[in-house]
PDB file of N, CA and C in Angstrom:
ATOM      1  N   UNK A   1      -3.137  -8.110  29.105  1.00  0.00           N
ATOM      2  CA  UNK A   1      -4.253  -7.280  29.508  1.00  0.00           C
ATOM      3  C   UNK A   1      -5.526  -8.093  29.340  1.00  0.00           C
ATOM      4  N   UNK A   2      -6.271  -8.183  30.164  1.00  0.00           N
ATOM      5  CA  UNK A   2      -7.873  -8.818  30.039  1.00  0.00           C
ATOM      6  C   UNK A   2      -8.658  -7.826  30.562  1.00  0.00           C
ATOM      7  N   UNK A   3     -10.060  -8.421  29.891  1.00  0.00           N
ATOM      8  CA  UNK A   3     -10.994  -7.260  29.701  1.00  0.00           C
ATOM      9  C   UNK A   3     -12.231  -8.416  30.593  1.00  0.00           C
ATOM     10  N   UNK A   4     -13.270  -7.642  31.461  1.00  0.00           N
ATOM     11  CA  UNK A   4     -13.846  -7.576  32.230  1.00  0.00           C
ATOM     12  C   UNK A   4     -15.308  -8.259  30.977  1.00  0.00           C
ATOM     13  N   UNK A   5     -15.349  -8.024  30.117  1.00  0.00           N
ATOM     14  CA  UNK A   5     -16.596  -7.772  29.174  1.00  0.00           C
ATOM     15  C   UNK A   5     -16.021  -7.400  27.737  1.00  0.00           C
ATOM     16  N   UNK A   6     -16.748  -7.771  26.969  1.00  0.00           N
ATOM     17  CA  UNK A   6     -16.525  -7.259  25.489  1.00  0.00           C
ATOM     18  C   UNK A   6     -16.421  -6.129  25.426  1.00  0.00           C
ATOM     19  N   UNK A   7     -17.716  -4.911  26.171  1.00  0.00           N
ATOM     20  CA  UNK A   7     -17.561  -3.601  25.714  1.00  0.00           C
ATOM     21  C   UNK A   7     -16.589  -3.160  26.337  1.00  0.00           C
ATOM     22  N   UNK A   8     -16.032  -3.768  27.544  1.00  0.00           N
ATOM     23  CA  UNK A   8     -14.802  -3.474  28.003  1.00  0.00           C
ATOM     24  C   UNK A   8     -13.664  -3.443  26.854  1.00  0.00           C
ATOM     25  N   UNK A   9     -13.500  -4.746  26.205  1.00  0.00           N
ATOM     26  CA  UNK A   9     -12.212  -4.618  25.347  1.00  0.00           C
ATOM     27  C   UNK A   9     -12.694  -3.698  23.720  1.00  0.00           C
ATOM     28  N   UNK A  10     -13.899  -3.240  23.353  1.00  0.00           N
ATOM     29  CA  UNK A  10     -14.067  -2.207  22.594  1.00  0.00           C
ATOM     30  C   UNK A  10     -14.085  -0.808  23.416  1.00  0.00           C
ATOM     31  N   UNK A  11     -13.975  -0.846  24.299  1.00  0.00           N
ATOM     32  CA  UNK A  11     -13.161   0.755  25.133  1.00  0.00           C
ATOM     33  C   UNK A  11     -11.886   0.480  25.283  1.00  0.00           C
ATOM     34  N   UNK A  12     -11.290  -0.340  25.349  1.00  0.00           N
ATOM     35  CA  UNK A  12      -9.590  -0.926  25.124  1.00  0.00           C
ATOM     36  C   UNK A  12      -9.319   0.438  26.868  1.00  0.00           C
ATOM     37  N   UNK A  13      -9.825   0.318  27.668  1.00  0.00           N
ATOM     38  CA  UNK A  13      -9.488   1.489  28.546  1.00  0.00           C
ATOM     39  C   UNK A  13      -9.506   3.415  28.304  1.00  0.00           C
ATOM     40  N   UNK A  14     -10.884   3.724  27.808  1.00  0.00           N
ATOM     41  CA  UNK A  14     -11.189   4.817  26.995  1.00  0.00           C
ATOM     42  C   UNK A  14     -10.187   5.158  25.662  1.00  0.00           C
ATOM     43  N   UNK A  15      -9.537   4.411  25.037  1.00  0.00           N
ATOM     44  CA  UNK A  15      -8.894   4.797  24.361  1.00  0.00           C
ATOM     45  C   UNK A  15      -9.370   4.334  22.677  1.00  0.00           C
ATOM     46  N   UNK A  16     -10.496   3.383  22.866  1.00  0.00           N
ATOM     47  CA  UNK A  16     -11.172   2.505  22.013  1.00  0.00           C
ATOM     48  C   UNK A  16     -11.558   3.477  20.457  1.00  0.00           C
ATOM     49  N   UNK A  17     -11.608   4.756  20.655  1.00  0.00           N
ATOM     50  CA  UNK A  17     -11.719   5.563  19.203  1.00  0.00           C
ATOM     51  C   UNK A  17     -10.233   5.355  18.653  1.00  0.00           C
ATOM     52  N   UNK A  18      -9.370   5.667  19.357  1.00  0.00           N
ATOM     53  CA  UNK A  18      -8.185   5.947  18.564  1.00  0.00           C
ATOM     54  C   UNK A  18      -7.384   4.552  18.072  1.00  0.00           C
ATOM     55  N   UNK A  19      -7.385   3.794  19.040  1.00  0.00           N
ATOM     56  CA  UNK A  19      -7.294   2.145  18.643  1.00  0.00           C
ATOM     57  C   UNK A  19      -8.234   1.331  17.787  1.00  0.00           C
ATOM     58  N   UNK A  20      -9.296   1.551  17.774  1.00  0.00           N
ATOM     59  CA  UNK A  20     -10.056   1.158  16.666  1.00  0.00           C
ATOM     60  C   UNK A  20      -9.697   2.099  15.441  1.00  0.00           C
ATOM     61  N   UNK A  21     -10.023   3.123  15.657  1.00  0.00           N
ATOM     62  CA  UNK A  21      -9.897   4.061  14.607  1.00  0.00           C
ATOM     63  C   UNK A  21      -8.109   3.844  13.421  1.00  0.00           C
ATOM     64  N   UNK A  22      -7.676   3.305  14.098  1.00  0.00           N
ATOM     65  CA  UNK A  22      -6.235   3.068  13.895  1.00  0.00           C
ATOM     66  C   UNK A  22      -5.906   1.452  12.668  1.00  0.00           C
ATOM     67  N   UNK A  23      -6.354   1.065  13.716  1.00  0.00           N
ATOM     68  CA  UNK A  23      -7.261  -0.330  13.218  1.00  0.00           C
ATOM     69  C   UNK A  23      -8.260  -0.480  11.604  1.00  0.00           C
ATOM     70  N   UNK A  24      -8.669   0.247  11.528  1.00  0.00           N
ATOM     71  CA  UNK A  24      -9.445   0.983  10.187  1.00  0.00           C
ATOM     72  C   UNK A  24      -8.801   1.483   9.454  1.00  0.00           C
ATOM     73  N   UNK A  25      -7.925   2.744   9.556  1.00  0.00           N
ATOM     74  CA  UNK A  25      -7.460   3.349   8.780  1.00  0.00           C
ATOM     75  C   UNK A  25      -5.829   2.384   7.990  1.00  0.00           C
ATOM     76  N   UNK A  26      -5.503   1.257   8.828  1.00  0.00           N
ATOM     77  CA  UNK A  26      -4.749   0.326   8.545  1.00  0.00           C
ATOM     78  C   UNK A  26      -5.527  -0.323   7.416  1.00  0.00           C
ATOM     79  N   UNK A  27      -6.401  -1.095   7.662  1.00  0.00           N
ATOM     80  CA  UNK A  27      -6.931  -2.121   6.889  1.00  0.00           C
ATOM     81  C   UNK A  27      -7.764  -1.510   5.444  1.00  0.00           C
ATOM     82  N   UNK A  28      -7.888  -0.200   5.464  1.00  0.00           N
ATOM     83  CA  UNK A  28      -7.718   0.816   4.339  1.00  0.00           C
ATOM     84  C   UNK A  28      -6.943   0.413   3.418  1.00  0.00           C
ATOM     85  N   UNK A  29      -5.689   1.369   3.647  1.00  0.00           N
ATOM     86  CA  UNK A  29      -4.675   1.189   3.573  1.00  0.00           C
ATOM     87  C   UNK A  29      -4.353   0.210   2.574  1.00  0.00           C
ATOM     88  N   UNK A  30      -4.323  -1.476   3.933  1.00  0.00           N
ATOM     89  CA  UNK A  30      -3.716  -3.016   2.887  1.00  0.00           C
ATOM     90  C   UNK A  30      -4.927  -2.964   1.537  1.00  0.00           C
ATOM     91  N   UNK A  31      -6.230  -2.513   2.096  1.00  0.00           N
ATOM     92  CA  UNK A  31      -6.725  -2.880   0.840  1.00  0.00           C
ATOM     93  C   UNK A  31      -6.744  -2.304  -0.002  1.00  0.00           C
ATOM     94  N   UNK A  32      -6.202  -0.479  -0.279  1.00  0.00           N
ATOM     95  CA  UNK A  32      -6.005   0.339  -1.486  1.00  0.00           C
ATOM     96  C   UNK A  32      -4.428  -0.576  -2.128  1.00  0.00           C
ATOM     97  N   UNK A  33      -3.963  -1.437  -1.257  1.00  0.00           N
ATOM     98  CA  UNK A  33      -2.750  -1.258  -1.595  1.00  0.00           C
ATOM     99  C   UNK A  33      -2.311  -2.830  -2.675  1.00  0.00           C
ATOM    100  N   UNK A  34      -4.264  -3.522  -2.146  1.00  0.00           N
ATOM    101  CA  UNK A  34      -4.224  -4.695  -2.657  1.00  0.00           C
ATOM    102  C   UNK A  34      -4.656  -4.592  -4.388  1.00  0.00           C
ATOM    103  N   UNK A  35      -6.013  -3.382  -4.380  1.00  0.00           N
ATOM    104  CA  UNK A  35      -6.879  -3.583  -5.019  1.00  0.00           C
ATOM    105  C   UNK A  35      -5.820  -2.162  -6.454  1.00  0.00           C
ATOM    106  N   UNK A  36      -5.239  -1.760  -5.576  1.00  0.00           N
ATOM    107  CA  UNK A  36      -4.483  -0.851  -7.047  1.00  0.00           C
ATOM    108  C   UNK A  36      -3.807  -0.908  -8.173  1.00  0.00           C
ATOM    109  N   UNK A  37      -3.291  -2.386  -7.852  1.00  0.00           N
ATOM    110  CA  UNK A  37      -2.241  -2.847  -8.828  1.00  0.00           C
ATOM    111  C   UNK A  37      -2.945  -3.997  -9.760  1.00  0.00           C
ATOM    112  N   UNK A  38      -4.304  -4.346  -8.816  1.00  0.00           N
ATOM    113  CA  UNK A  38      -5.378  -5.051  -9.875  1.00  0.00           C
ATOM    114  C   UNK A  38      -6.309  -4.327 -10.779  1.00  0.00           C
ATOM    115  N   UNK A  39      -6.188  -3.223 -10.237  1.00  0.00           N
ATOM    116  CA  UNK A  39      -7.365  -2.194 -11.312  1.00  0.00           C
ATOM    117  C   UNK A  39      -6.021  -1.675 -11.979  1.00  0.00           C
ATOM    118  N   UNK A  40      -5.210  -1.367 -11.937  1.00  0.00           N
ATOM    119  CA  UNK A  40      -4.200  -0.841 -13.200  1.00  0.00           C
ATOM    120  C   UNK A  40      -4.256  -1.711 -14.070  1.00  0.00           C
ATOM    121  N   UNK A  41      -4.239  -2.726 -13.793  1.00  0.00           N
ATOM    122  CA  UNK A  41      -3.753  -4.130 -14.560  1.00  0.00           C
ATOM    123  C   UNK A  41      -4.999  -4.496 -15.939  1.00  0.00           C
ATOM    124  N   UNK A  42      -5.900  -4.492 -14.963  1.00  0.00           N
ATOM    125  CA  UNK A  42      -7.551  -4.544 -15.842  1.00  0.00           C
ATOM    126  C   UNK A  42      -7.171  -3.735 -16.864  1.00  0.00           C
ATOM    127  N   UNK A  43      -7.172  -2.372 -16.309  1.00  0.00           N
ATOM    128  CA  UNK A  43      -6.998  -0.771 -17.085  1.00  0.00           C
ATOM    129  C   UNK A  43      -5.889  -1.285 -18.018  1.00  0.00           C
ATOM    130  N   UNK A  44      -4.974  -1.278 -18.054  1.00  0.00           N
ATOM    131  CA  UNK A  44      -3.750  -1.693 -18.504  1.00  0.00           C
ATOM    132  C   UNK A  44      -4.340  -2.782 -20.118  1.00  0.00           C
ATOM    133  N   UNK A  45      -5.190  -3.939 -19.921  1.00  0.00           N
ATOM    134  CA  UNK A  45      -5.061  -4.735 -20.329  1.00  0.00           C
ATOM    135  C   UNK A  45      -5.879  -4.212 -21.553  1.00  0.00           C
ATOM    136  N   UNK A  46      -7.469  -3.889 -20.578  1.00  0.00           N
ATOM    137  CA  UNK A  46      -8.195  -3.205 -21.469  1.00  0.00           C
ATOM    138  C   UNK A  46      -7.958  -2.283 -22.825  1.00  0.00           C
ATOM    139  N   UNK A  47      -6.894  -1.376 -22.171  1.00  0.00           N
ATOM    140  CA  UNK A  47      -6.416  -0.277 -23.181  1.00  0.00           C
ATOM    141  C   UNK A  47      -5.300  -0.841 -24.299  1.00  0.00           C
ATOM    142  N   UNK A  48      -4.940  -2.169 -23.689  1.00  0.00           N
ATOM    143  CA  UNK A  48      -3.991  -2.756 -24.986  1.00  0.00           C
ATOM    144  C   UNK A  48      -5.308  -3.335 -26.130  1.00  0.00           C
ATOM    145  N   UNK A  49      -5.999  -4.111 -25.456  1.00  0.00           N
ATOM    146  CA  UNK A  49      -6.812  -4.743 -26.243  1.00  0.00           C
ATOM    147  C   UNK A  49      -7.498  -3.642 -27.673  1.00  0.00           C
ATOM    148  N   UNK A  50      -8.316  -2.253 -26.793  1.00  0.00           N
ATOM    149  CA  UNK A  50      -8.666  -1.640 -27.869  1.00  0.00           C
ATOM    150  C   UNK A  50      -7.193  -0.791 -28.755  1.00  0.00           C
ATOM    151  N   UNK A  51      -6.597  -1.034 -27.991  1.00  0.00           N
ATOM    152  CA  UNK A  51      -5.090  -0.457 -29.241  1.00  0.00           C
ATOM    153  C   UNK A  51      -5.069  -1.780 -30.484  1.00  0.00           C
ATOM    154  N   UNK A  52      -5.388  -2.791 -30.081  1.00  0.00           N
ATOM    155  CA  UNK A  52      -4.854  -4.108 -30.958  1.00  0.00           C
ATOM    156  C   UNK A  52      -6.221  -3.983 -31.763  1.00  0.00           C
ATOM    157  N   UNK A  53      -7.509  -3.830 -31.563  1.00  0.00           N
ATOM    158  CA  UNK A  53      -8.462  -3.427 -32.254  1.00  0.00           C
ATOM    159  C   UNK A  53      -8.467  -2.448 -33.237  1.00  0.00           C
ATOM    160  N   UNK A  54      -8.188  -1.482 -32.814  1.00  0.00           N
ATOM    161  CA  UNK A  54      -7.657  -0.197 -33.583  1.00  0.00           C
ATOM    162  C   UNK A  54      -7.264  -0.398 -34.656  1.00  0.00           C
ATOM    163  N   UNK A  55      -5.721  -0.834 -34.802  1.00  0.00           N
ATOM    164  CA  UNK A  55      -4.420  -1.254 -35.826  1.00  0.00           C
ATOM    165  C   UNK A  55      -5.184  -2.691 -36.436  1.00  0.00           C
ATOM    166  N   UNK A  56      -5.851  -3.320 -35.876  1.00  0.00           N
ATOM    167  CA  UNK A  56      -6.517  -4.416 -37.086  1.00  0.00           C
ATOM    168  C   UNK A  56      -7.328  -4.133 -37.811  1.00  0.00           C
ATOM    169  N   UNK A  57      -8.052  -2.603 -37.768  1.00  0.00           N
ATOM    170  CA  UNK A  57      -9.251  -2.586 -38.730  1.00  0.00           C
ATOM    171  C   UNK A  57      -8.807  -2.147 -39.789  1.00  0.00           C
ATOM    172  N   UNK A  58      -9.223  -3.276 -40.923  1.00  0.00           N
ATOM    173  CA  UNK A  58      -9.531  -2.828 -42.290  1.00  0.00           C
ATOM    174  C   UNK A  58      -9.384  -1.266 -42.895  1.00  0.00           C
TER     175      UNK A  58
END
């Protein structure tokens, strides 16, 4: 498929909301799917650290 013009290929043939829109809600998605298991991890680490704080005080 070729496009006539750029705003041509951001109308993808009037269909350009749902294909973009599609497009977005994907790349959502990879990045909840990147960034979740790095913020548990933080969380995770954090909450050991003040447990190991805890049990060392005097």
């Amino acid at each position: 498929m070729s496009f006539a013009s750029f705003s041509d290929f951001l109308a993808m043939g009037h269909h350009g909301l749902y294909v973009w829109s599609a497009y977005g809600i994907c790349l959502l998605v990879l990045a909840f799917n990147v960034a979740s298991p790095v913020l548990a991890k933080r969380r995770y680490l954090q909450e050991q650290a003040r447990r190991l704080r805890r049990e060392n005080k005097p």
